[in-house]
C-alpha atoms as a PDB file:
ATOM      1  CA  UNK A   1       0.000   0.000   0.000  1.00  0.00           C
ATOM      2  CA  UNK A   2       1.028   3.732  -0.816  1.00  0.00           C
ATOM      3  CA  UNK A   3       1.168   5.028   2.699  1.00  0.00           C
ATOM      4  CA  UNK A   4       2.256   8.508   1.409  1.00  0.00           C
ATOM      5  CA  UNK A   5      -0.118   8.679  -0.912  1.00  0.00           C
ATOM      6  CA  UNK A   6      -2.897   7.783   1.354  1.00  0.00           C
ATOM      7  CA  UNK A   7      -1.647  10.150   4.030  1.00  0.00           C
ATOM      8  CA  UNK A   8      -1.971  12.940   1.352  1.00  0.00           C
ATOM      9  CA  UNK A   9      -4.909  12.089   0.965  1.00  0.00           C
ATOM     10  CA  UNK A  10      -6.261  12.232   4.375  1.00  0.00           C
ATOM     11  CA  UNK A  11      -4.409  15.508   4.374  1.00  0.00           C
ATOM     12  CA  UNK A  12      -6.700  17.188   1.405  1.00  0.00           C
ATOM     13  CA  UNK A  13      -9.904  15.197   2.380  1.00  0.00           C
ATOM     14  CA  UNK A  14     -10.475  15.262   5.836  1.00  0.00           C
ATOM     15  CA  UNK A  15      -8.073  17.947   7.491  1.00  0.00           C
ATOM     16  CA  UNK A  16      -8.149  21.003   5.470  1.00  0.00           C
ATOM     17  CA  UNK A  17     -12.342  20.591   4.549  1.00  0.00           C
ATOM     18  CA  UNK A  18     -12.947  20.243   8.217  1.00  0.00           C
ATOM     19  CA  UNK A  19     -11.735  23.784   9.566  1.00  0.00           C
ATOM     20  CA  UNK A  20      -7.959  22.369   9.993  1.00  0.00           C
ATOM     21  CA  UNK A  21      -6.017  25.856   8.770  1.00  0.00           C
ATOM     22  CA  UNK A  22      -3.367  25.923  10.984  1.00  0.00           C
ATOM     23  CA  UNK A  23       0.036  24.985   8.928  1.00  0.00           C
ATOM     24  CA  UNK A  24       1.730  23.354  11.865  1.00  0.00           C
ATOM     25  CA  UNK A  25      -1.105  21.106  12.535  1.00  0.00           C
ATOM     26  CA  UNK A  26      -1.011  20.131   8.908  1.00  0.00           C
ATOM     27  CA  UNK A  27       2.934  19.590   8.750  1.00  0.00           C
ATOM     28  CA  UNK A  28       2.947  17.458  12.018  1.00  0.00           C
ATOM     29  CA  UNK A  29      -0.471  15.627  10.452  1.00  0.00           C
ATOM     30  CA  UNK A  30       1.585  14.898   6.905  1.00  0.00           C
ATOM     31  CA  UNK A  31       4.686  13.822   8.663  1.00  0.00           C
ATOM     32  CA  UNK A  32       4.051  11.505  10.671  1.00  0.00           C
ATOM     33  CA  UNK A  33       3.173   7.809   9.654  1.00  0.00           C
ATOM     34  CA  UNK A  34      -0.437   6.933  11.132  1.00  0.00           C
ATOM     35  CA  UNK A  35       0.135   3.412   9.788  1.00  0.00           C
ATOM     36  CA  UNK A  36       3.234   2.859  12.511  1.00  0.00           C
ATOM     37  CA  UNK A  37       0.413   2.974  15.261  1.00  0.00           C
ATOM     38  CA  UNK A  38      -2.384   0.478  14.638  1.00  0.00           C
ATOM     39  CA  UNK A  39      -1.753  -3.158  14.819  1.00  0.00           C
ATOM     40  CA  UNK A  40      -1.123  -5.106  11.346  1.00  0.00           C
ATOM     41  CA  UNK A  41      -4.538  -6.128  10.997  1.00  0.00           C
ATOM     42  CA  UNK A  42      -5.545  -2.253  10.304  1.00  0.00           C
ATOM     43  CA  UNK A  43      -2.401  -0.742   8.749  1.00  0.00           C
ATOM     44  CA  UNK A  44      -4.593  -1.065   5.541  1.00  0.00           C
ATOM     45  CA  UNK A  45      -7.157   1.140   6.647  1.00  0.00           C
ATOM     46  CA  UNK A  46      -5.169   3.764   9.392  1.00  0.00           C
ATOM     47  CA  UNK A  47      -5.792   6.433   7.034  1.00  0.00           C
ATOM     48  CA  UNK A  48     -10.120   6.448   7.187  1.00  0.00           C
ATOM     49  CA  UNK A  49     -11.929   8.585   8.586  1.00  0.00           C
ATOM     50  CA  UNK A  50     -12.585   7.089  11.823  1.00  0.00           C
ATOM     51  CA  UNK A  51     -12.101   5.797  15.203  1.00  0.00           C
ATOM     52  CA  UNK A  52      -9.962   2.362  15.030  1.00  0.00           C
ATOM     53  CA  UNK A  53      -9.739   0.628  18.285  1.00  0.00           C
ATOM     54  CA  UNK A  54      -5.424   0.201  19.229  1.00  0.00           C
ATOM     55  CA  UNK A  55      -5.620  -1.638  22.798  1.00  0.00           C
ATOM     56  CA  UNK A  56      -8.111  -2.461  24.891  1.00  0.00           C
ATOM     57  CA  UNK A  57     -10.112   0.676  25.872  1.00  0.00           C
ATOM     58  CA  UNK A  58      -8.356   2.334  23.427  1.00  0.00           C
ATOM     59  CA  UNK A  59      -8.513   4.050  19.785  1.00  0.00           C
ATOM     60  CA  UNK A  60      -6.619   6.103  17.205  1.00  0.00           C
ATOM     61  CA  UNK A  61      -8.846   9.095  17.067  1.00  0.00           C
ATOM     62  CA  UNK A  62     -10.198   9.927  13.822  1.00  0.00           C
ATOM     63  CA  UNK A  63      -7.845  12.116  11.478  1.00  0.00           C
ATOM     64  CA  UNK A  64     -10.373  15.787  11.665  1.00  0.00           C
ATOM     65  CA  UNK A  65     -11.196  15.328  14.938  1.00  0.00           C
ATOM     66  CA  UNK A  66      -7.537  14.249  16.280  1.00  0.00           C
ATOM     67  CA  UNK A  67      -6.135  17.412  13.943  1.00  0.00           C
ATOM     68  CA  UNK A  68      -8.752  19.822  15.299  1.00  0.00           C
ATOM     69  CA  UNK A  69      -8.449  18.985  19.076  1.00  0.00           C
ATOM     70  CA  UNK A  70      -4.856  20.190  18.490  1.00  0.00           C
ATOM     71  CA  UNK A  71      -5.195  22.852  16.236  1.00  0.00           C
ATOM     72  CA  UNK A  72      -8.047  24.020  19.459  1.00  0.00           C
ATOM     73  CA  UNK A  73      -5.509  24.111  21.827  1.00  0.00           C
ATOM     74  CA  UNK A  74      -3.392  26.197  20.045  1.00  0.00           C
ATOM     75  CA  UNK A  75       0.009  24.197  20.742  1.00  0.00           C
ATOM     76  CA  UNK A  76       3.392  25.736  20.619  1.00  0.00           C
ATOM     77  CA  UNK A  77       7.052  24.625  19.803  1.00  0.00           C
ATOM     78  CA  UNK A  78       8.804  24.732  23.817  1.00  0.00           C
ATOM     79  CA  UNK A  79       5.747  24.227  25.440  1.00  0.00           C
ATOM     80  CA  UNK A  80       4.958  21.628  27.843  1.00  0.00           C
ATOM     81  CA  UNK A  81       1.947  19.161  27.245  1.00  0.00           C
ATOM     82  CA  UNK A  82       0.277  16.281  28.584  1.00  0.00           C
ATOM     83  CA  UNK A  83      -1.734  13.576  26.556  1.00  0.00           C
ATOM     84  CA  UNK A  84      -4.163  11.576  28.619  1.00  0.00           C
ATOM     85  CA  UNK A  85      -4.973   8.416  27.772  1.00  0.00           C
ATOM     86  CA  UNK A  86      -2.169   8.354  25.016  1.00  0.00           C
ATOM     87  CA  UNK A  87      -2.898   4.577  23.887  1.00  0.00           C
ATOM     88  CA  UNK A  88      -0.615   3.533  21.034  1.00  0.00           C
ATOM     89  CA  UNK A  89       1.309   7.409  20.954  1.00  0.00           C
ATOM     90  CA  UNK A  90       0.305   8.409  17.871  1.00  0.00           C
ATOM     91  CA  UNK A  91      -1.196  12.116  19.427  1.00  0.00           C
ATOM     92  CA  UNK A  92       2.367  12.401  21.350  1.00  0.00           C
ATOM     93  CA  UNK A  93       4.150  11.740  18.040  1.00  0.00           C
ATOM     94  CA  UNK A  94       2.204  14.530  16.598  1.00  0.00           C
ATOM     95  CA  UNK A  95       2.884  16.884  19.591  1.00  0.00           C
ATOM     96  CA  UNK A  96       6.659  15.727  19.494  1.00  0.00           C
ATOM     97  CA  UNK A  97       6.428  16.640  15.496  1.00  0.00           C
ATOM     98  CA  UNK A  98       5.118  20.340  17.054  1.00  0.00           C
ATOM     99  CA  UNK A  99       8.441  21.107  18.906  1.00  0.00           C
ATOM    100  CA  UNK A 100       6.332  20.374  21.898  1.00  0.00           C
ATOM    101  CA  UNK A 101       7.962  19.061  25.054  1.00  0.00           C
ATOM    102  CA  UNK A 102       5.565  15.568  25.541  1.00  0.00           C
ATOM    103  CA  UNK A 103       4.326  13.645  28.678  1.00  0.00           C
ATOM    104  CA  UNK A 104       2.395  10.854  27.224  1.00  0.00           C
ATOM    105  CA  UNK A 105       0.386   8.712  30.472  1.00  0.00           C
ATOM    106  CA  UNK A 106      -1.424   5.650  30.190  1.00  0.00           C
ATOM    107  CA  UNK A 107      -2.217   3.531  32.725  1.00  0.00           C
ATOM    108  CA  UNK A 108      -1.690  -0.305  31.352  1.00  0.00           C
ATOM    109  CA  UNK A 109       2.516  -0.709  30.575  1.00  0.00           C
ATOM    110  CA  UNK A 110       1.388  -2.913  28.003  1.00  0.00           C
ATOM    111  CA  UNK A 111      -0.057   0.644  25.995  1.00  0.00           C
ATOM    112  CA  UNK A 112       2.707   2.346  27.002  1.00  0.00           C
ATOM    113  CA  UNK A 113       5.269  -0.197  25.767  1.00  0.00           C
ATOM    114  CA  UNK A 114       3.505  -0.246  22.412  1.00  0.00           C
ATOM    115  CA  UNK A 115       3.362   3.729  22.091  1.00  0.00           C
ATOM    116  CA  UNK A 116       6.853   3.601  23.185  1.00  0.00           C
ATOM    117  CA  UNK A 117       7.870   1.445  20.205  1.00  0.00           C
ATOM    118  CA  UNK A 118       5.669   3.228  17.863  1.00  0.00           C
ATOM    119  CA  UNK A 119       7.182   6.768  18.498  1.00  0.00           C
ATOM    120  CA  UNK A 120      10.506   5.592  18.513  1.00  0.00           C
ATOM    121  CA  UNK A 121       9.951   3.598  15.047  1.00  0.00           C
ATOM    122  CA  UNK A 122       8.582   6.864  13.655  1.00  0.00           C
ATOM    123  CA  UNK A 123      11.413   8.578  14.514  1.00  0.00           C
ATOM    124  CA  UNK A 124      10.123  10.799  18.036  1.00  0.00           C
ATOM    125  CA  UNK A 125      12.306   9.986  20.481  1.00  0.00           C
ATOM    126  CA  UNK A 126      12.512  12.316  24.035  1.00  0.00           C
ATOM    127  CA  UNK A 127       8.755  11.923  25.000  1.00  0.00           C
ATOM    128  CA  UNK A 128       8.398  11.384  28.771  1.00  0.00           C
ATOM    129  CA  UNK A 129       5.943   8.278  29.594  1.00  0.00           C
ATOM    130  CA  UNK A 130       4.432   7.866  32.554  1.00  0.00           C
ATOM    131  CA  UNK A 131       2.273   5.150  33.570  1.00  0.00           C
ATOM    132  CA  UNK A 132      -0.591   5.748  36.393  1.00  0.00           C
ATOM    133  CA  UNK A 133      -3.840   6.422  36.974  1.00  0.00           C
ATOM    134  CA  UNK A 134      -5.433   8.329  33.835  1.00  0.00           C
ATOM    135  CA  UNK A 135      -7.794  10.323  36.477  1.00  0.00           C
ATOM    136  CA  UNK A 136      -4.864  11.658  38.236  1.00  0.00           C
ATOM    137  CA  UNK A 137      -2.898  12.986  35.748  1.00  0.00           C
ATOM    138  CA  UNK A 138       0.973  13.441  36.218  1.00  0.00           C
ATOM    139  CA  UNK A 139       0.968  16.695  38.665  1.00  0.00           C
ATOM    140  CA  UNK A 140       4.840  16.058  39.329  1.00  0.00           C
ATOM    141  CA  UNK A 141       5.702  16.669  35.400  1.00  0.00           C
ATOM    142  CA  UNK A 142       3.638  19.957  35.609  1.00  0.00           C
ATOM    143  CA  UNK A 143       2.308  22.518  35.225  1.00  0.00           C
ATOM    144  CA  UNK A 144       1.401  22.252  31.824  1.00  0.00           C
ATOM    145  CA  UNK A 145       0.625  24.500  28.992  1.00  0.00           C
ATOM    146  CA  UNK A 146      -1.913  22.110  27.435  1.00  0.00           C
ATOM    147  CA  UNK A 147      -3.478  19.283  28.244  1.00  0.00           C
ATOM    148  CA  UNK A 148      -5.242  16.887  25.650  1.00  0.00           C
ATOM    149  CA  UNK A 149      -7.215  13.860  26.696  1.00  0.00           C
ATOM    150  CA  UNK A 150      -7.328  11.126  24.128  1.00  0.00           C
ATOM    151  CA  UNK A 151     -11.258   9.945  24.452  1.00  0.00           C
ATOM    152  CA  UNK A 152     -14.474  11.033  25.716  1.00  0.00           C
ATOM    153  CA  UNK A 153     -15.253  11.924  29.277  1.00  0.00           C
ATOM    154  CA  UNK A 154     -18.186  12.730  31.547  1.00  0.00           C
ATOM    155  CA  UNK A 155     -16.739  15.506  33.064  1.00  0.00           C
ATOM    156  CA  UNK A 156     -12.744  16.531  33.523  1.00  0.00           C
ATOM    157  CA  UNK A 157     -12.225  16.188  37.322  1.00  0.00           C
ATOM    158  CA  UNK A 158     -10.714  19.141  39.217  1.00  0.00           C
ATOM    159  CA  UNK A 159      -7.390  17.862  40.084  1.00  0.00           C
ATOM    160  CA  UNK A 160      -6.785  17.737  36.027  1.00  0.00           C
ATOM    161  CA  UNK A 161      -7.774  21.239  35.852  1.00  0.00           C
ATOM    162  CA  UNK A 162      -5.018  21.904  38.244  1.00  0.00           C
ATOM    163  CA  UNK A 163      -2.381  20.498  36.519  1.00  0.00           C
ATOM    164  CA  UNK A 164      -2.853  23.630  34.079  1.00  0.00           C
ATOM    165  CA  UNK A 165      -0.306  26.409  34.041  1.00  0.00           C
ATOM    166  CA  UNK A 166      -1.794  30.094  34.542  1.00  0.00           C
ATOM    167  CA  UNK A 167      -2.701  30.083  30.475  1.00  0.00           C
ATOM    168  CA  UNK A 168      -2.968  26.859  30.039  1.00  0.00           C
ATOM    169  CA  UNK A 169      -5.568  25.370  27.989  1.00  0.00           C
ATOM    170  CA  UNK A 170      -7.348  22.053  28.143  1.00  0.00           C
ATOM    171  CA  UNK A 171      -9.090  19.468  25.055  1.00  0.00           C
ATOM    172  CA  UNK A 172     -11.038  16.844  25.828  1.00  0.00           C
ATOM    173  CA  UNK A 173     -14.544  15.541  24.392  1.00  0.00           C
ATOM    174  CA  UNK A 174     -17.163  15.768  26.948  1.00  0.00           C
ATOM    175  CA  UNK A 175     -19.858  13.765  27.111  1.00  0.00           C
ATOM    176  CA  UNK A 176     -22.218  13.641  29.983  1.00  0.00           C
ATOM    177  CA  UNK A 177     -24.048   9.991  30.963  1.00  0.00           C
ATOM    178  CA  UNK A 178     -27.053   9.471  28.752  1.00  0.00           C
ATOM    179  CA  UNK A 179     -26.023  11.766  25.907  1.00  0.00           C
ATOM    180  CA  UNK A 180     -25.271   9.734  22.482  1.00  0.00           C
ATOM    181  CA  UNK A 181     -22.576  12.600  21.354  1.00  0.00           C
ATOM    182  CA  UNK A 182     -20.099  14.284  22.826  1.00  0.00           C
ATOM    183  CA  UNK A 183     -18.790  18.062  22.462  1.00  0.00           C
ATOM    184  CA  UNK A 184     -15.162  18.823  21.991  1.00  0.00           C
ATOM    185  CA  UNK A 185     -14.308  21.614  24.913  1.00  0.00           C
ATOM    186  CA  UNK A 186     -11.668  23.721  25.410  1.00  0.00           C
ATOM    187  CA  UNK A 187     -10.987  24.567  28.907  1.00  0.00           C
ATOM    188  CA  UNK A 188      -8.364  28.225  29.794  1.00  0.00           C
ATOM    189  CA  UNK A 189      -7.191  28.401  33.125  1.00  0.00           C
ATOM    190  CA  UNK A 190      -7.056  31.894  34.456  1.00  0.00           C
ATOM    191  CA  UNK A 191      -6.132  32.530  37.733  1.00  0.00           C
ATOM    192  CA  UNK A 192      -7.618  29.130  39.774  1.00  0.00           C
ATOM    193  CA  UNK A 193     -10.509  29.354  37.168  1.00  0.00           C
ATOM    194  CA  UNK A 194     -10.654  27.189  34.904  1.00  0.00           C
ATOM    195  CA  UNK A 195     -13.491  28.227  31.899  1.00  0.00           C
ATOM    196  CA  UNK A 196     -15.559  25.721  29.262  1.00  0.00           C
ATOM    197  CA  UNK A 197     -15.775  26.613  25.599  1.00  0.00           C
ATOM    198  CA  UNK A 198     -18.290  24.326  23.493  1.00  0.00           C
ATOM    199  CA  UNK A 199     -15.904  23.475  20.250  1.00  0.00           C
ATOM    200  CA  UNK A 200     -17.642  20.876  18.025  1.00  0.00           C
ATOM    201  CA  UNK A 201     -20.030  17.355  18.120  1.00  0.00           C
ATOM    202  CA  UNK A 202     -17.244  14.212  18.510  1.00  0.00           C
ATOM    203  CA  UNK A 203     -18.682  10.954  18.449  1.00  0.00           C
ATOM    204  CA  UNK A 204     -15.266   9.705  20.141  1.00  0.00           C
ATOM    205  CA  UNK A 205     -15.831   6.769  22.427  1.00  0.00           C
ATOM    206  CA  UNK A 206     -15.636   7.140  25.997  1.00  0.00           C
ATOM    207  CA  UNK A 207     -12.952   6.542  28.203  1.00  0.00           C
ATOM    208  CA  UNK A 208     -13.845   3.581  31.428  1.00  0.00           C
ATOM    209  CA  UNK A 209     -11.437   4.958  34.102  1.00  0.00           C
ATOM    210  CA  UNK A 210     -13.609   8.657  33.537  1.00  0.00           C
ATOM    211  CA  UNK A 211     -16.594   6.850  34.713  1.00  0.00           C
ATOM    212  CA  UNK A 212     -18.001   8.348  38.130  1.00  0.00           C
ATOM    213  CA  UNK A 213     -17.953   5.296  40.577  1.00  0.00           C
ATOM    214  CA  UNK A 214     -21.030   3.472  41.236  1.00  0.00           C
ATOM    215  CA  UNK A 215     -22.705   4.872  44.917  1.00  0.00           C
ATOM    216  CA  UNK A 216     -24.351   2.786  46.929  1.00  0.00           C
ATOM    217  CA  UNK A 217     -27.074   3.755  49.895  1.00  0.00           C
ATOM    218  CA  UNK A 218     -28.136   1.242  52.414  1.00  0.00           C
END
């Protein structure tokens, strides 16, 4: 298969019709090789427009929506940013491919061992990966400029938020229980305040470990 060729073509079909204008968004979205971070079984299709599942609980995020989640938090060469949830690394290759300094966190070493090979195959070495809890974050490699998490959540809990530097924005699909779509929000911390801005619809599947806990009453 023509990788290149299909890459271009994601490029021109999905990314620039769907609002994707920034040209260092595009670059990092034409340079690096989607195909390096799907198992074999899907290398043939890495390029379509949508969600392929990576690991369990896990998928490479459709091309527009992956490209405008970025492009939304308005990334930067030198600055610092976390990826939640990074699965198989192919959102930290992109933020690597930004001049962005990465911290990639999963919580399962077997994800992280996987991104780990994919980045370094595709050529993005110096990415910090952390493996814990994807609800806590990584507070000790903060603050952060951005933070991006990698699948749909019912609400971004607090002690995220905090992880944000004074500036700092936040991306993450929100999707509250019972609701069939999510929205894409973009979260700027001023001050201790972090404030919600409605983006776009994402139909990006939800992420387990964001699920509130069950309560129980006796």
């Amino acid at each position: 298969m023509d990788y290149a060729a299909a890459r271009k073509n994601m490029i021109e079909c999905q990314v620039r019709t769907n609002k994707v204008i920034d040209p260092v968004v595009v670059d990092a979205m034409s340079e690096v090789a989607r195909e390096l971070f799907v198992p074999e079984s899907l290398k043939g299709v890495a390029y379509i427009d949508e969600d392929l599942p990576v690991a369990p609980g896990r998928v490479l995020v459709e091309p527009m929506i992956a490209a405008r989640m970025i492009q939304s938090a308005g990334v930067k060469a030198g600055e610092k940013v976390l990826e939640i949830a990074t699965g198989t690394g192919y959102g930290a290759a992109l933020l690597k491919a930004m001049g962005a300094e990465v911290t990639a966190l999963d919580s399962d070493a077997a994800i992280l061992a996987s991104a780990k090979s994919a980045t370094s195959a595709a050529g993005y070495d110096g990415i910090t990966f952390v493996q814990g809890a994807l609800t806590t974050g990584a507070a000790d490699k903060g603050p952060f400029d951005v933070i991006l998490i990698t699948g749909a959540v019912e609400s971004v809990p607090p002690s995220i938020l905090d992880q944000l530097a004074d500036g700092g924005r936040l991306v993450a699909v929100v999707r509250p229980a019972g609701t069939g779509i999510g929205v894409a929000t973009l979260f700027i911390k001023a001050g201790h305040i972090a404030s919600p801005r409605s983006l776009f619809d994402a139909a990006t599947p939800a992420l387990a470990e964001f699920a509130p806990k069950p309560h129980f009453s006796f």
